[in-house]
C-alpha atoms as a PDB file:
ATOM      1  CA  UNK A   1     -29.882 -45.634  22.227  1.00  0.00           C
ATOM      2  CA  UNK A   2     -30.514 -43.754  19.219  1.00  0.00           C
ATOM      3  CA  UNK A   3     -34.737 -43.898  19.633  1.00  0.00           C
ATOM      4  CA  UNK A   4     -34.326 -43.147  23.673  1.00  0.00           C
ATOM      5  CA  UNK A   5     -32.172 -39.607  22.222  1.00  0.00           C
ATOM      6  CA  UNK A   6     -34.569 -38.835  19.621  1.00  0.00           C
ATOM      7  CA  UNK A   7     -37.301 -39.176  21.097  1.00  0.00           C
ATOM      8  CA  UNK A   8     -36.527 -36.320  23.710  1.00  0.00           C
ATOM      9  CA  UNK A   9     -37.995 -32.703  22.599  1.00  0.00           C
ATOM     10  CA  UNK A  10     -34.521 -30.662  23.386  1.00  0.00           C
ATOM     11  CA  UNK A  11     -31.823 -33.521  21.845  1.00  0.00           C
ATOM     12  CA  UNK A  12     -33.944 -33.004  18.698  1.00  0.00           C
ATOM     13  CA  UNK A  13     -33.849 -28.881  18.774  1.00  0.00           C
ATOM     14  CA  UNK A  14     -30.729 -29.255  19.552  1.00  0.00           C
ATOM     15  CA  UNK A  15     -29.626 -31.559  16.612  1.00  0.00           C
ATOM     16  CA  UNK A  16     -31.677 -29.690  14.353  1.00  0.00           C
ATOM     17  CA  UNK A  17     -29.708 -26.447  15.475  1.00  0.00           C
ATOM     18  CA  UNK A  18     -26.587 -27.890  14.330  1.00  0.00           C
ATOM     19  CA  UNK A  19     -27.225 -29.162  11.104  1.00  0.00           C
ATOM     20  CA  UNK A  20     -28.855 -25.696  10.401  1.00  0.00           C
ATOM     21  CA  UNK A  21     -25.619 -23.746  11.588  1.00  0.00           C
ATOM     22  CA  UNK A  22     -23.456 -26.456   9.891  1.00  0.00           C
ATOM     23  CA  UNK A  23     -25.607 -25.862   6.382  1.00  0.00           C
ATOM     24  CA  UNK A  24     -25.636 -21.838   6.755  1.00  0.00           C
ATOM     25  CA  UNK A  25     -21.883 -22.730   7.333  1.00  0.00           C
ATOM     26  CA  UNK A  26     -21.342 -24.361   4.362  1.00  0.00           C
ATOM     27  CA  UNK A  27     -23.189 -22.381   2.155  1.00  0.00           C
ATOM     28  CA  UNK A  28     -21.468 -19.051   3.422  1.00  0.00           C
ATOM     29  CA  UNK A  29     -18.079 -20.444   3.071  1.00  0.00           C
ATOM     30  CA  UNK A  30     -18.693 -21.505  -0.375  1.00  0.00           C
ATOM     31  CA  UNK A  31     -20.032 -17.693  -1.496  1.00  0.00           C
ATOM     32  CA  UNK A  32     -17.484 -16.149   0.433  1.00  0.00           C
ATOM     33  CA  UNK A  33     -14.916 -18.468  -1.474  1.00  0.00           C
ATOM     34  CA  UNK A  34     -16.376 -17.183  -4.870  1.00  0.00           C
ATOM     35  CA  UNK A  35     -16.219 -13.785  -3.436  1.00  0.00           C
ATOM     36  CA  UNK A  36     -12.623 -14.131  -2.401  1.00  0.00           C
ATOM     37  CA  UNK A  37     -11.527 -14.210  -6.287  1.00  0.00           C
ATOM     38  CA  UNK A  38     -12.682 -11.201  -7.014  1.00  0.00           C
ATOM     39  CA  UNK A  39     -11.068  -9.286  -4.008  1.00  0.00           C
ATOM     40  CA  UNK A  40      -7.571  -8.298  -2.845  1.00  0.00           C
ATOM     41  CA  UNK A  41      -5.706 -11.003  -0.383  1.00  0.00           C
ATOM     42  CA  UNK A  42      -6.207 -11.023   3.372  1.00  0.00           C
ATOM     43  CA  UNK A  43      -6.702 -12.868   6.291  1.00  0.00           C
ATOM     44  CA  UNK A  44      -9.380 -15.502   6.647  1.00  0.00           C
ATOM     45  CA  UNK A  45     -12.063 -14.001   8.769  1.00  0.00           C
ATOM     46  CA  UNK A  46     -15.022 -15.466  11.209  1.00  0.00           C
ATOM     47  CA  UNK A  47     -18.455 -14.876   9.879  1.00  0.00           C
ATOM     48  CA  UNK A  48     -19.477 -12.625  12.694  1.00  0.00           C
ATOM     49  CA  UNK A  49     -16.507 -11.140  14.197  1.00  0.00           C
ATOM     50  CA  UNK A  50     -14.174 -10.590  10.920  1.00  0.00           C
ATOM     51  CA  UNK A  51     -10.567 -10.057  11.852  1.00  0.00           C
ATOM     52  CA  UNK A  52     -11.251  -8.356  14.943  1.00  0.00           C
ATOM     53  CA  UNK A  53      -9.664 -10.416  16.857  1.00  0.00           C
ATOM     54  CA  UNK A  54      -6.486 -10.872  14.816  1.00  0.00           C
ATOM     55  CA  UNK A  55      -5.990  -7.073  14.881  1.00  0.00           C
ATOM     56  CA  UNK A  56      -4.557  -4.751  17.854  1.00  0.00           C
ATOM     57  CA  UNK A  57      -7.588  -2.190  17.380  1.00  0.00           C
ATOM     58  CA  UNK A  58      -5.139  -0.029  20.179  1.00  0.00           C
ATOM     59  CA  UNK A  59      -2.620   0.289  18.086  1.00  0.00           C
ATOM     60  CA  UNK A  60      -4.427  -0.558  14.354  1.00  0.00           C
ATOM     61  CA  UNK A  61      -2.150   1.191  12.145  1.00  0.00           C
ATOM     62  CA  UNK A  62       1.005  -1.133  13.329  1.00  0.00           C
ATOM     63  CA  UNK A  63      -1.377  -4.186  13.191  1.00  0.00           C
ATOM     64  CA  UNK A  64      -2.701  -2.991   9.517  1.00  0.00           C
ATOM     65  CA  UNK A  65       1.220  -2.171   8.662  1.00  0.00           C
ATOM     66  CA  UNK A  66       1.943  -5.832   9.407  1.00  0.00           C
ATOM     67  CA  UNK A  67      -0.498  -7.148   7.243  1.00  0.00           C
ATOM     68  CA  UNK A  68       0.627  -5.354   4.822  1.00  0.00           C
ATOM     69  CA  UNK A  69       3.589  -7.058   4.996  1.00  0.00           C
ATOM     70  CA  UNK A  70       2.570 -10.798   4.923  1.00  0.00           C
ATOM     71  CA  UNK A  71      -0.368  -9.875   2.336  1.00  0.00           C
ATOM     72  CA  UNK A  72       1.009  -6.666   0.172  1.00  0.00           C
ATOM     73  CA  UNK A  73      -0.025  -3.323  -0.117  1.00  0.00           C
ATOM     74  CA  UNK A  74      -3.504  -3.618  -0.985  1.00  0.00           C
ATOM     75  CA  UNK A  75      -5.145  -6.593   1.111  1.00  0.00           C
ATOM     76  CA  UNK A  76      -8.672  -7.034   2.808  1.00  0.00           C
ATOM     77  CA  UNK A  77      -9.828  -6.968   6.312  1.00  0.00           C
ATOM     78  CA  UNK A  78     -13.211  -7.788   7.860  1.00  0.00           C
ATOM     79  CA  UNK A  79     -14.070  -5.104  10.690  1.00  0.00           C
ATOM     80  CA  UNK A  80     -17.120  -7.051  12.125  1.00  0.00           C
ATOM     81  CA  UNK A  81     -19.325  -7.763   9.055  1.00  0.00           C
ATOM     82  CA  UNK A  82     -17.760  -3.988   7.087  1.00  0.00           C
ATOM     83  CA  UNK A  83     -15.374  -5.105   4.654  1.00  0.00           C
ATOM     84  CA  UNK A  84     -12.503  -2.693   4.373  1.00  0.00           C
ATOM     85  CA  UNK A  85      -9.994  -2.598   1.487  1.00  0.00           C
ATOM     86  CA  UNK A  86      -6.429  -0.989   2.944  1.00  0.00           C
ATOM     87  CA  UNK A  87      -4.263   0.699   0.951  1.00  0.00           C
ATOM     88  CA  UNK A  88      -0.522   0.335   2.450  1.00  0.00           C
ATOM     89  CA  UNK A  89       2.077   2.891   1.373  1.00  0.00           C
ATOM     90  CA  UNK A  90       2.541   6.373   0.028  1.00  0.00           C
ATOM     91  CA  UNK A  91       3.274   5.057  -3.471  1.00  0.00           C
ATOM     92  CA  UNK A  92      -0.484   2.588  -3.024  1.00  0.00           C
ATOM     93  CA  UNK A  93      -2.382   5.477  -2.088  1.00  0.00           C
ATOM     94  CA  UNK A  94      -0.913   8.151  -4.595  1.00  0.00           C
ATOM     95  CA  UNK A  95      -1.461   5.203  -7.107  1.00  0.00           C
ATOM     96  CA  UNK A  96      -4.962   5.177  -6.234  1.00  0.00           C
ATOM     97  CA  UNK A  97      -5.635   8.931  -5.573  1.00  0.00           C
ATOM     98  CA  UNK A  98      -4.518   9.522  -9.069  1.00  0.00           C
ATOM     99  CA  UNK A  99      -5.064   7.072 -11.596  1.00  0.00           C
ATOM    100  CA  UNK A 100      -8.278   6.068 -10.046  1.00  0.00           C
ATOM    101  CA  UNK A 101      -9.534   8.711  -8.658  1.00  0.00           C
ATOM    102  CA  UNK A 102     -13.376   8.296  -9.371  1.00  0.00           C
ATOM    103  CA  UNK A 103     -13.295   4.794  -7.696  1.00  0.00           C
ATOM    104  CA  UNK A 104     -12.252   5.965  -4.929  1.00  0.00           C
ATOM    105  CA  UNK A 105     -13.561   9.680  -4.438  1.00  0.00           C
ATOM    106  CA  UNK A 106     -16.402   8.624  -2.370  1.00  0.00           C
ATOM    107  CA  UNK A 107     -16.752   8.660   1.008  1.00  0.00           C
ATOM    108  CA  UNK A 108     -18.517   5.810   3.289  1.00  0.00           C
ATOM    109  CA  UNK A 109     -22.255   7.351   4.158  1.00  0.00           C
ATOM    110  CA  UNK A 110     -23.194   6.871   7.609  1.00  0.00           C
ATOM    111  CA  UNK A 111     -27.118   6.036   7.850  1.00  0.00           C
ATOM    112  CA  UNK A 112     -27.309   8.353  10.730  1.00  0.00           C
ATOM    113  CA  UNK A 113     -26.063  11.209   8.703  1.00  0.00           C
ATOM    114  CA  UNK A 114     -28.018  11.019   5.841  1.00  0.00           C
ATOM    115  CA  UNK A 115     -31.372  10.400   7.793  1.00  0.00           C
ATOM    116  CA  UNK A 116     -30.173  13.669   8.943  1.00  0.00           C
ATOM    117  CA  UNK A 117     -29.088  15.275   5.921  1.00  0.00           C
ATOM    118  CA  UNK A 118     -30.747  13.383   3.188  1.00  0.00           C
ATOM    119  CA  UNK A 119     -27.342  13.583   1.204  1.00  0.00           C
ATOM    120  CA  UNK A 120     -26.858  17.322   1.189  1.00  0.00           C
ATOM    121  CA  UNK A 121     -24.014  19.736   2.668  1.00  0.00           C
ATOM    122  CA  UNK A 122     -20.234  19.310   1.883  1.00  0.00           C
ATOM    123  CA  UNK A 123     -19.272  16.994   4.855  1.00  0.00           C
ATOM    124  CA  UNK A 124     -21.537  14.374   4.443  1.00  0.00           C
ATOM    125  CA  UNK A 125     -22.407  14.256   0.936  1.00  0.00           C
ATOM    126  CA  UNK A 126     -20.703  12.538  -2.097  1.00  0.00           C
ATOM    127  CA  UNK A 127     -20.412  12.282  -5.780  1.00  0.00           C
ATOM    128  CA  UNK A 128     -21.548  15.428  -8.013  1.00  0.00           C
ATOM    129  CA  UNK A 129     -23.253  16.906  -4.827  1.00  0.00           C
ATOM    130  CA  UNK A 130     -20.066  17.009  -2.610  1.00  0.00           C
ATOM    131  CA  UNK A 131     -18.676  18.465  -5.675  1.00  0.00           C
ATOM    132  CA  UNK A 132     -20.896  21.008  -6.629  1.00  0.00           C
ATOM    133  CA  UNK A 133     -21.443  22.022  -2.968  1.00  0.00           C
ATOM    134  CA  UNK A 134     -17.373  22.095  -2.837  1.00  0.00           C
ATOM    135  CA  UNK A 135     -17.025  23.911  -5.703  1.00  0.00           C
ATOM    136  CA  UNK A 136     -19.679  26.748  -4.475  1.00  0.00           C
ATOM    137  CA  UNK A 137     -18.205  26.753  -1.104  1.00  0.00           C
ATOM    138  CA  UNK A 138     -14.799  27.426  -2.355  1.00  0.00           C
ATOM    139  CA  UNK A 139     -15.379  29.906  -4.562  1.00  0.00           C
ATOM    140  CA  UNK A 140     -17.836  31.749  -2.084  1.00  0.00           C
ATOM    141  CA  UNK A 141     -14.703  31.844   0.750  1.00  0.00           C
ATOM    142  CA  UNK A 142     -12.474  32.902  -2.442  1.00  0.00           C
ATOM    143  CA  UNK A 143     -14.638  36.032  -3.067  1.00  0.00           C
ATOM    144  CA  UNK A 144     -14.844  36.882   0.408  1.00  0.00           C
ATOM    145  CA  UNK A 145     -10.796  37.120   0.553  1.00  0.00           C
ATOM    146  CA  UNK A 146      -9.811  33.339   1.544  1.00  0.00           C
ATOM    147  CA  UNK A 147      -6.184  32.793   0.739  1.00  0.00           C
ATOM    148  CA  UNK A 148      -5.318  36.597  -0.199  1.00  0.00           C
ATOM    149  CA  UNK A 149      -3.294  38.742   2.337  1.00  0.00           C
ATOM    150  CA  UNK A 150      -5.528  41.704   2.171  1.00  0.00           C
ATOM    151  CA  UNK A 151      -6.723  41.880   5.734  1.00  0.00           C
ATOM    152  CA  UNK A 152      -3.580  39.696   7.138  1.00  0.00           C
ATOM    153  CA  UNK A 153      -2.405  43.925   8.561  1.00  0.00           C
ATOM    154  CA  UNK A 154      -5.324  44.911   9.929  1.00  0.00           C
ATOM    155  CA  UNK A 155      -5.718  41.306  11.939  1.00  0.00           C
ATOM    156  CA  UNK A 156      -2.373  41.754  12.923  1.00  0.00           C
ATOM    157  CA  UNK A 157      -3.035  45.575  13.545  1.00  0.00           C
ATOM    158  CA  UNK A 158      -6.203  44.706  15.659  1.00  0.00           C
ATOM    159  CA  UNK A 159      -4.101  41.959  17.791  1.00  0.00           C
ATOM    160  CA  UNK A 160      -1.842  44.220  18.814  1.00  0.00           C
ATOM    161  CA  UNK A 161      -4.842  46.769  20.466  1.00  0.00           C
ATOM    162  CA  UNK A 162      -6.025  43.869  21.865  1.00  0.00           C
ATOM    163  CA  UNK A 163      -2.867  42.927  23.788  1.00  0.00           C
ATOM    164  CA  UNK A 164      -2.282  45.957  24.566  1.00  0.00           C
ATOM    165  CA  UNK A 165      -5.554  46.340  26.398  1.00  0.00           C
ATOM    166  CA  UNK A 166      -4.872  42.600  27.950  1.00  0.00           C
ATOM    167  CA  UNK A 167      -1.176  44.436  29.341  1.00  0.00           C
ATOM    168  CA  UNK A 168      -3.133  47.502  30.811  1.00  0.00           C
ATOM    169  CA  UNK A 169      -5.372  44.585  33.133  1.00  0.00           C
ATOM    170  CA  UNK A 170      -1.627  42.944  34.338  1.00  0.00           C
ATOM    171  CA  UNK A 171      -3.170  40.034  35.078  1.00  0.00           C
ATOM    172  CA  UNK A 172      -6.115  40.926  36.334  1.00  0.00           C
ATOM    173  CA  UNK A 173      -9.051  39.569  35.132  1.00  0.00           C
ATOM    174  CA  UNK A 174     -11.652  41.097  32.714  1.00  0.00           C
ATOM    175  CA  UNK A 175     -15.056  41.795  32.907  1.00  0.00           C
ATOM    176  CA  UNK A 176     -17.049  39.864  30.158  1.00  0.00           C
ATOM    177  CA  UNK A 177     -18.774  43.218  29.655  1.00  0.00           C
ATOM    178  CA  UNK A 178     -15.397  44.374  28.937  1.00  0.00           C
ATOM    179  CA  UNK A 179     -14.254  41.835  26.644  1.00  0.00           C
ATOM    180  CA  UNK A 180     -17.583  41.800  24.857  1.00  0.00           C
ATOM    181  CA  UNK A 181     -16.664  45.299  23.522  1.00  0.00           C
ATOM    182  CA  UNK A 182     -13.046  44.093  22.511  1.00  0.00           C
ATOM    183  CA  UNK A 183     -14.229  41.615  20.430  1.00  0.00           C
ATOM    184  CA  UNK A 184     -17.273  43.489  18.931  1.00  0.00           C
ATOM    185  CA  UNK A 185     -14.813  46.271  18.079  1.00  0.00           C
ATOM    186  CA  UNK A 186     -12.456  43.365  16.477  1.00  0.00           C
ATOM    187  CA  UNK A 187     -15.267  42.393  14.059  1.00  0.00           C
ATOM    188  CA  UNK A 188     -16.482  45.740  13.525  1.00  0.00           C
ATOM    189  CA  UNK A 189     -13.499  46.776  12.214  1.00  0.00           C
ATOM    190  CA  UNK A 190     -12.261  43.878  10.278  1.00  0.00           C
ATOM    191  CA  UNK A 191     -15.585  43.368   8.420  1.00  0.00           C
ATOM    192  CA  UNK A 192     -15.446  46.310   6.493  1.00  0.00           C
ATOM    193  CA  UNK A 193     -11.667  44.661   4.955  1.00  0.00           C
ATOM    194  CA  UNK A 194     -13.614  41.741   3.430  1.00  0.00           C
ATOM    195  CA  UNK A 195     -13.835  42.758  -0.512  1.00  0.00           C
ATOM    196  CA  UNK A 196     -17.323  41.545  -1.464  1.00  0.00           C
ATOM    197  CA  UNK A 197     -18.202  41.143  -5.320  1.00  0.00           C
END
């Protein structure tokens, strides 16, 4: 019985599949086992698939809370083949904001983004760029009046005008022409407010 089933073409693809998939297996539960010491608790996860299918990915921050329950406040999950380290709790995440904050200052970088990018700009960048980009963007806004209330009267000075002119149409509409010049008269006369140097 045995020769009559080996000697067909598919029975022996087919049995050589398995033992393949049942080595790869093997040897990827036994690295992932050596991984595991080194890595927060969590639930055991498929090799493909992770834990999506143990999570409610509709409602994933009550699913992630009760994790956090059975497996603490810092535990892993397996989003497809990412692995994601989740922080539970205000007192976790202060915890790690503060006394580690280099470990965990950076942000994920999407390969689409940096193709894109190569790196630069304050939204997609990290380490000493998104810092030094930060810290020049910051203090650029600063000079040009962010956060002081020097222009705060004439915006609210120019809103009025503006609703005023909105009253005189009672509900009418407005040309585009019209509100072109509203708004061009808006900037005109705000921009010279902005303190520069």
């Amino acid at each position: 019985m045995l020769d009559g089933l080996l000697q067909s073409s598919t029975s022996v693809s087919l049995l050589g599949a398995t033992v393949v998939l049942l080595v790869l297996h093997l040897l990827y539960s036994t690295f992932s086992s050596q991984e595991n010491r080194t890595q927060p608790p969590g639930p055991k996860h498929l090799p493909l698939l992770g834990n999506l299918l143990q999570v409610d990915l509709k409602r994933l921050d009550s699913a992630l809370f009760d994790l956090s329950k059975k497996y603490g406040p810092v535990f892993t999950v397996y989003f497809g083949l990412k692995k994601v380290v989740v922080l539970a709790g205000y007192r976790t995440v202060k915890q790690a904001l503060v006394n580690h904050a280099e470990e965990f200052g950076d942000r994920e970088v999407t390969p689409i983004f940096y193709d894109f990018n190569k790196g630069h700009g304050i939204l997609f960048s990290n380490g000493d760029s998104w810092k030094e980009m930060r810290r020049f963007a910051l203090t650029t806004l600063r000079d040009f009046g962010m956060g002081k209330r020097i222009s705060e009267g004439k915006i609210i000075e120019e809103c009025n005008y503006l609703t005023e002119e909105f009253e005189q149409h009672e509900g009418n509409s407005i040309s585009s022409k019209a509100l072109h010049g509203f708004i061009y008269t808006l900037k005109k006369s705000l921009c010279p407010t902005v303190p520069v140097g």
